[in-house]
N, C-alpha and C. Protein backbone atom coordinates (compact mmCIF):
# COMPACT_ATOMS: atom_id res chain seq x y z
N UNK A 1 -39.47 14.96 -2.05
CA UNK A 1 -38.50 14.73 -0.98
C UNK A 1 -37.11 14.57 -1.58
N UNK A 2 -36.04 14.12 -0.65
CA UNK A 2 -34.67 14.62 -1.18
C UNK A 2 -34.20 12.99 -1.48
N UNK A 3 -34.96 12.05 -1.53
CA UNK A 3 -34.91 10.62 -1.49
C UNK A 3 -33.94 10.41 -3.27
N UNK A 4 -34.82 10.94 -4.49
CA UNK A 4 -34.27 10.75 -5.29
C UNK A 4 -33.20 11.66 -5.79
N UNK A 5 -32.70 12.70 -4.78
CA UNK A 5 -31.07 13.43 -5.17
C UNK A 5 -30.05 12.23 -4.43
N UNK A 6 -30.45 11.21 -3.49
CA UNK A 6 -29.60 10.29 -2.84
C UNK A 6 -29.35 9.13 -3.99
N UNK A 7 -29.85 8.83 -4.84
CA UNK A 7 -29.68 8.21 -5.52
C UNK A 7 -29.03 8.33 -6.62
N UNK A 8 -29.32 9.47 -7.46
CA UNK A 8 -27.97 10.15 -8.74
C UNK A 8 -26.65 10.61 -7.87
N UNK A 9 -26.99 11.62 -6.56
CA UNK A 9 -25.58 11.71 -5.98
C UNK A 9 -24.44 10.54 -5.51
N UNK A 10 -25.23 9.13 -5.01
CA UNK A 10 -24.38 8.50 -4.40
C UNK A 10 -23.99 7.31 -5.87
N UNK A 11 -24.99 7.94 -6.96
CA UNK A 11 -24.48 7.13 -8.09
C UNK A 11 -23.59 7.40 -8.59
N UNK A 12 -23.35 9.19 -9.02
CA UNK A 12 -22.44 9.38 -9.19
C UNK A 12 -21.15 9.92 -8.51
N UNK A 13 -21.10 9.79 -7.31
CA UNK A 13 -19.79 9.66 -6.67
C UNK A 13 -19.13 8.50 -6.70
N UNK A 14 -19.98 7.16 -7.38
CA UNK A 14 -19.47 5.78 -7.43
C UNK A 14 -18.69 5.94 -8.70
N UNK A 15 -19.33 6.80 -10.07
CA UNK A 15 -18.49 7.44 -10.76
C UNK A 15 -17.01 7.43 -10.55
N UNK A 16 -16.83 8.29 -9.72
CA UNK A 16 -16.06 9.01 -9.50
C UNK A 16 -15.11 8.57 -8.38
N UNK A 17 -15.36 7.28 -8.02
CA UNK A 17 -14.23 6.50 -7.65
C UNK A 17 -13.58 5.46 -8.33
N UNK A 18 -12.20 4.96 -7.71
CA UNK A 18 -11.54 3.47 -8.60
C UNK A 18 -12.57 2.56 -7.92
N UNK A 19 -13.09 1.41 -8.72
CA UNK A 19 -13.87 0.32 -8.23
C UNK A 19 -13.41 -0.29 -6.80
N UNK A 20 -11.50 -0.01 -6.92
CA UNK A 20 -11.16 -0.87 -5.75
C UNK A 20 -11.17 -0.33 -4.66
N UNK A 21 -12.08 1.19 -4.70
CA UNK A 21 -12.30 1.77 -2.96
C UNK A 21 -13.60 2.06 -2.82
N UNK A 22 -14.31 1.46 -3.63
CA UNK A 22 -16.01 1.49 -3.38
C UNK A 22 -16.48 0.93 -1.99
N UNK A 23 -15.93 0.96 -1.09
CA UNK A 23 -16.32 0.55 0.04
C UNK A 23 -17.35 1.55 0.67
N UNK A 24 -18.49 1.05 1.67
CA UNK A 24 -19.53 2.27 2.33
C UNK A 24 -18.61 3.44 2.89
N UNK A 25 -17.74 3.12 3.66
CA UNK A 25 -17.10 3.90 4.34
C UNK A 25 -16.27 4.72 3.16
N UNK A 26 -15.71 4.33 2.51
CA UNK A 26 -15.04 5.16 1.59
C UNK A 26 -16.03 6.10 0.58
N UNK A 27 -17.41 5.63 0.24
CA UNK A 27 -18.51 6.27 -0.49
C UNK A 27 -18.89 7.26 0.45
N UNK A 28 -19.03 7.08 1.63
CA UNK A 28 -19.32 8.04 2.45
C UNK A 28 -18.34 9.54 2.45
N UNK A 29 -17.12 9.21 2.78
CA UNK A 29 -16.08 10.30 2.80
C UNK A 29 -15.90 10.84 1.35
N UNK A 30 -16.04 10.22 0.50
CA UNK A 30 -16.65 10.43 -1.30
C UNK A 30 -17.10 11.76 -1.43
N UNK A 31 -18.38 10.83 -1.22
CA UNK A 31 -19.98 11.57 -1.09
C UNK A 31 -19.74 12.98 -0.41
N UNK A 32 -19.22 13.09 0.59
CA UNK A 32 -18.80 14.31 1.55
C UNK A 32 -17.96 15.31 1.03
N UNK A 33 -16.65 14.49 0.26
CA UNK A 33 -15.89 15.71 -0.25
C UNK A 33 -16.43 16.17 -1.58
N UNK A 34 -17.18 15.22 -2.02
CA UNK A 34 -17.73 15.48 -3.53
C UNK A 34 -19.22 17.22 -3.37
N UNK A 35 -19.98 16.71 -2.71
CA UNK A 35 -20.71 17.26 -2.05
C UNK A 35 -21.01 17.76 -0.97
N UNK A 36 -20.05 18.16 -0.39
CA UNK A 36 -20.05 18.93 1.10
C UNK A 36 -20.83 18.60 2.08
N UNK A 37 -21.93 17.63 2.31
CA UNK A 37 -22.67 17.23 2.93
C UNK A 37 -22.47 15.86 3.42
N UNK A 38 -22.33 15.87 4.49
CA UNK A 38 -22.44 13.94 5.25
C UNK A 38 -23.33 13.22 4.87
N UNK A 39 -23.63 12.13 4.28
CA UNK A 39 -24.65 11.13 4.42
C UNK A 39 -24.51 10.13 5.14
N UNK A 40 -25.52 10.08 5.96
CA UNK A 40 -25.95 9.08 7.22
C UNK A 40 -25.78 7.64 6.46
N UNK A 41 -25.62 6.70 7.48
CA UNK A 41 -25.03 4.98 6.95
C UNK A 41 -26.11 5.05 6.65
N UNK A 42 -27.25 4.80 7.69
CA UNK A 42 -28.47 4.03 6.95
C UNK A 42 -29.19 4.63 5.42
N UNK A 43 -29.01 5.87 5.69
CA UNK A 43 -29.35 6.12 4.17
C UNK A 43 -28.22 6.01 3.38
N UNK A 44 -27.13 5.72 3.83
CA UNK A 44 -26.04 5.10 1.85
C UNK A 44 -26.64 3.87 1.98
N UNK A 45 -27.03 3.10 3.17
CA UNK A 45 -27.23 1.51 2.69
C UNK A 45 -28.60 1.42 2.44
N UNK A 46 -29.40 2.21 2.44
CA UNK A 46 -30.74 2.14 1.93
C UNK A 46 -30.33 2.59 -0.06
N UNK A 47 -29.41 3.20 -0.40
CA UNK A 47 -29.74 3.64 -1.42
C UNK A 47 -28.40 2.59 -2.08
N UNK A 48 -27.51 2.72 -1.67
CA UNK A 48 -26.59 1.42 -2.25
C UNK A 48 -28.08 0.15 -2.49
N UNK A 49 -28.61 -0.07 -1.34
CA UNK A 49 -29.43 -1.51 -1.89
C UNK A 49 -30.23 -0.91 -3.19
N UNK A 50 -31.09 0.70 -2.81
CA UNK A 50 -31.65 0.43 -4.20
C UNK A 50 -31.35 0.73 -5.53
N UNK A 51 -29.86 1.15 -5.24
CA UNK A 51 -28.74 0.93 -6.30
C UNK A 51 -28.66 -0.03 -7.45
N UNK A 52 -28.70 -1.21 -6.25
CA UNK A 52 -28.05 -2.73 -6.59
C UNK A 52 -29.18 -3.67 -6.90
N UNK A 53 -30.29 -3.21 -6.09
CA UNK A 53 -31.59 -4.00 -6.25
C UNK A 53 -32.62 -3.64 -7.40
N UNK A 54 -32.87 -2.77 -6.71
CA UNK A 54 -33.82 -2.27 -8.30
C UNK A 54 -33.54 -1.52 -9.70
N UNK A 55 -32.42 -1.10 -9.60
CA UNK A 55 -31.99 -0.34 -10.68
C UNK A 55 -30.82 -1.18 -11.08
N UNK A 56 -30.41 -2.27 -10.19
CA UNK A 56 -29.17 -3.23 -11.13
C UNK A 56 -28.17 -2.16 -11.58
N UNK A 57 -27.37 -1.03 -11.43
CA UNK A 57 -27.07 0.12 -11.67
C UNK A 57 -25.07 -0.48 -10.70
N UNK A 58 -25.12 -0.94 -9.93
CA UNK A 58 -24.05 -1.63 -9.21
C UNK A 58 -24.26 -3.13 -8.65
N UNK A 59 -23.20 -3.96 -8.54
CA UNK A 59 -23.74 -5.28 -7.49
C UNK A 59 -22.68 -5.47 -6.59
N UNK A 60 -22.98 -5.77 -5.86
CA UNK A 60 -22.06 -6.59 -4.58
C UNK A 60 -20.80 -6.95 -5.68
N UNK A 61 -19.56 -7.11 -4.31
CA UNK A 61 -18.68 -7.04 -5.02
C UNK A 61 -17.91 -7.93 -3.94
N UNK A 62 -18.18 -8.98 -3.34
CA UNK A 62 -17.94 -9.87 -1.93
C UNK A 62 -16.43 -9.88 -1.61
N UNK A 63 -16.10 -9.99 -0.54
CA UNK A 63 -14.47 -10.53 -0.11
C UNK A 63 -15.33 -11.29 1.00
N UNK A 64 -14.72 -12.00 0.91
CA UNK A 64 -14.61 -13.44 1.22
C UNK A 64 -13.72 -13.30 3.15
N UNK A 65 -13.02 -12.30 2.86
CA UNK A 65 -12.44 -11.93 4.58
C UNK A 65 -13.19 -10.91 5.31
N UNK A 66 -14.36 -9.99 4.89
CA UNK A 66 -14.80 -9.07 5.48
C UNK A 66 -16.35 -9.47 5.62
N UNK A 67 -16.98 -8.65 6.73
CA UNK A 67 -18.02 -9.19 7.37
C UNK A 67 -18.78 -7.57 6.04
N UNK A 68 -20.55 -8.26 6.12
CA UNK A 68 -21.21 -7.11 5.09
C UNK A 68 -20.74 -5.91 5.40
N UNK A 69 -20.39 -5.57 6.34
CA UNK A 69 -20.36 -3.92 6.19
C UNK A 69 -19.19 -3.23 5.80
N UNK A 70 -18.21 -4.18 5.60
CA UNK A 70 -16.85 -3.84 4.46
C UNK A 70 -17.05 -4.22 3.14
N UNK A 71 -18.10 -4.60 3.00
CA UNK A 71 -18.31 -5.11 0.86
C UNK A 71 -18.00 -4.19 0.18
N UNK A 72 -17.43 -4.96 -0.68
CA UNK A 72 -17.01 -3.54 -1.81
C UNK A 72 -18.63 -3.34 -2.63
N UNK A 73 -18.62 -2.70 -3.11
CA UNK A 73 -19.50 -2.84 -4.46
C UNK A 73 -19.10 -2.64 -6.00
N UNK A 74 -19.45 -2.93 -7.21
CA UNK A 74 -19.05 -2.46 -8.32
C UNK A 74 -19.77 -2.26 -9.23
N UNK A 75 -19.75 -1.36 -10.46
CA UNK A 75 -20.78 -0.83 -11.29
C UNK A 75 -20.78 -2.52 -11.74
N UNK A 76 -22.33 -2.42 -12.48
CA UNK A 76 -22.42 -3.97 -13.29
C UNK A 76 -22.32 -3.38 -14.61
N UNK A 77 -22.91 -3.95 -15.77
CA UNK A 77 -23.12 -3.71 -16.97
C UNK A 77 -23.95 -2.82 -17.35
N UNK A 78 -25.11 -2.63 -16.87
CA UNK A 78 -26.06 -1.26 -16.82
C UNK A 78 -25.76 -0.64 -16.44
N UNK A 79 -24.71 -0.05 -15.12
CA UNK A 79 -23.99 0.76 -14.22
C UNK A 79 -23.12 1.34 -15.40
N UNK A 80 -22.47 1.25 -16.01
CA UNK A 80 -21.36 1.08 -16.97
C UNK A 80 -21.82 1.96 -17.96
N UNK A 81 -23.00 1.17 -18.97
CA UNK A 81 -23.97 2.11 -19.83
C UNK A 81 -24.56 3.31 -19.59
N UNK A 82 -24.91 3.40 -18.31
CA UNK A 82 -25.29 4.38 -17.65
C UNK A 82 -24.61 5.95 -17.64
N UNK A 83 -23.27 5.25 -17.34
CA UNK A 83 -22.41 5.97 -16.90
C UNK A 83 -21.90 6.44 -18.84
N UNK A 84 -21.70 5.84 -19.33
CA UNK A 84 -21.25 6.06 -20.44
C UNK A 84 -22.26 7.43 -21.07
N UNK A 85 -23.57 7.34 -20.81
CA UNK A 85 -24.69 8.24 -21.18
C UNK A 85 -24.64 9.56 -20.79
N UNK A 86 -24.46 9.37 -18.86
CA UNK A 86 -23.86 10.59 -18.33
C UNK A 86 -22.78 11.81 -18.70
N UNK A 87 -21.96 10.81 -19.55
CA UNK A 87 -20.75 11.58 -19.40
C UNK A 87 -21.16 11.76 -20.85
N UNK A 88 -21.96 11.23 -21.79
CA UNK A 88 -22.20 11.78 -23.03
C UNK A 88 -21.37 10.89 -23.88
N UNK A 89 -20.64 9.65 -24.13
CA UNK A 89 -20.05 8.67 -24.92
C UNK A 89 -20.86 8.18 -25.88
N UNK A 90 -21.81 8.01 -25.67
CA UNK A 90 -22.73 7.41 -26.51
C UNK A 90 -23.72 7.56 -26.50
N UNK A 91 -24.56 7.40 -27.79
CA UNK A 91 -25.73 7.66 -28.49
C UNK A 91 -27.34 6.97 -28.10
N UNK A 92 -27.75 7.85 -27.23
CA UNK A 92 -28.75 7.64 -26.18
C UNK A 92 -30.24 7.94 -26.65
N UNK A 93 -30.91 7.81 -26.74
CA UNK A 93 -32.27 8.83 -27.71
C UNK A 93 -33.00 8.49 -26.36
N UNK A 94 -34.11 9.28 -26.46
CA UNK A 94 -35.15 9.24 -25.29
C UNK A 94 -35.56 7.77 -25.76
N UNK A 95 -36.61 7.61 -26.74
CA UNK A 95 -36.89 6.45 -26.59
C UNK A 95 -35.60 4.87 -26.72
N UNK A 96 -34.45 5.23 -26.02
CA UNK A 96 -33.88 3.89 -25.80
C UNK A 96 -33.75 3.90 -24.15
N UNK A 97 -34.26 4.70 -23.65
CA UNK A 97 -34.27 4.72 -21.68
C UNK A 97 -35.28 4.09 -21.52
């Protein structure tokens, strides 16, 4: 199913933004110009959670003035490494994944 292209795509369009417009709504219009295709809310917030939840890959990123569905999010420290791998920075071997 197309479950796990939602997950590298909306990972790396997080890439490919400044941290300070990681908002759903802004990942969405992202996601769209990045990839020509709309993604539906409930599936960015199904895959943002398993982003953030099981792969620890981004975390919440709270304001304190906006209700959940304006949260920012931001890569964490694995998000980061990750990303560093992607783009080829550093020295990755199969057996260190």
């Amino acid at each position: 199913n197309g479950i796990p292209f939602h997950y590298i795509a909306v990972f790396k369009t997080l890439l490919c933004m400044k941290e300070a417009d990681m908002t759903p709504e802004e990942v969405a219009k992202s996601f769209e110009s990045l990839f020509g295709r709309h993604i539906k809310q409930s599936s960015l917030s199904r895959t943002l959670s398993y982003l953030r939840s099981t792969l620890k890959l981004i975390a919440k990123n709270d304001n304190a003035f906006a209700d959940d569905r304006f949260r920012y999010v931001k890569l964490t420290a694995a998000g980061r490494e990750f990303q560093k791998h992607l783009i080829g920075s550093t020295t990755v071997s199969q057996g260190d994944v």
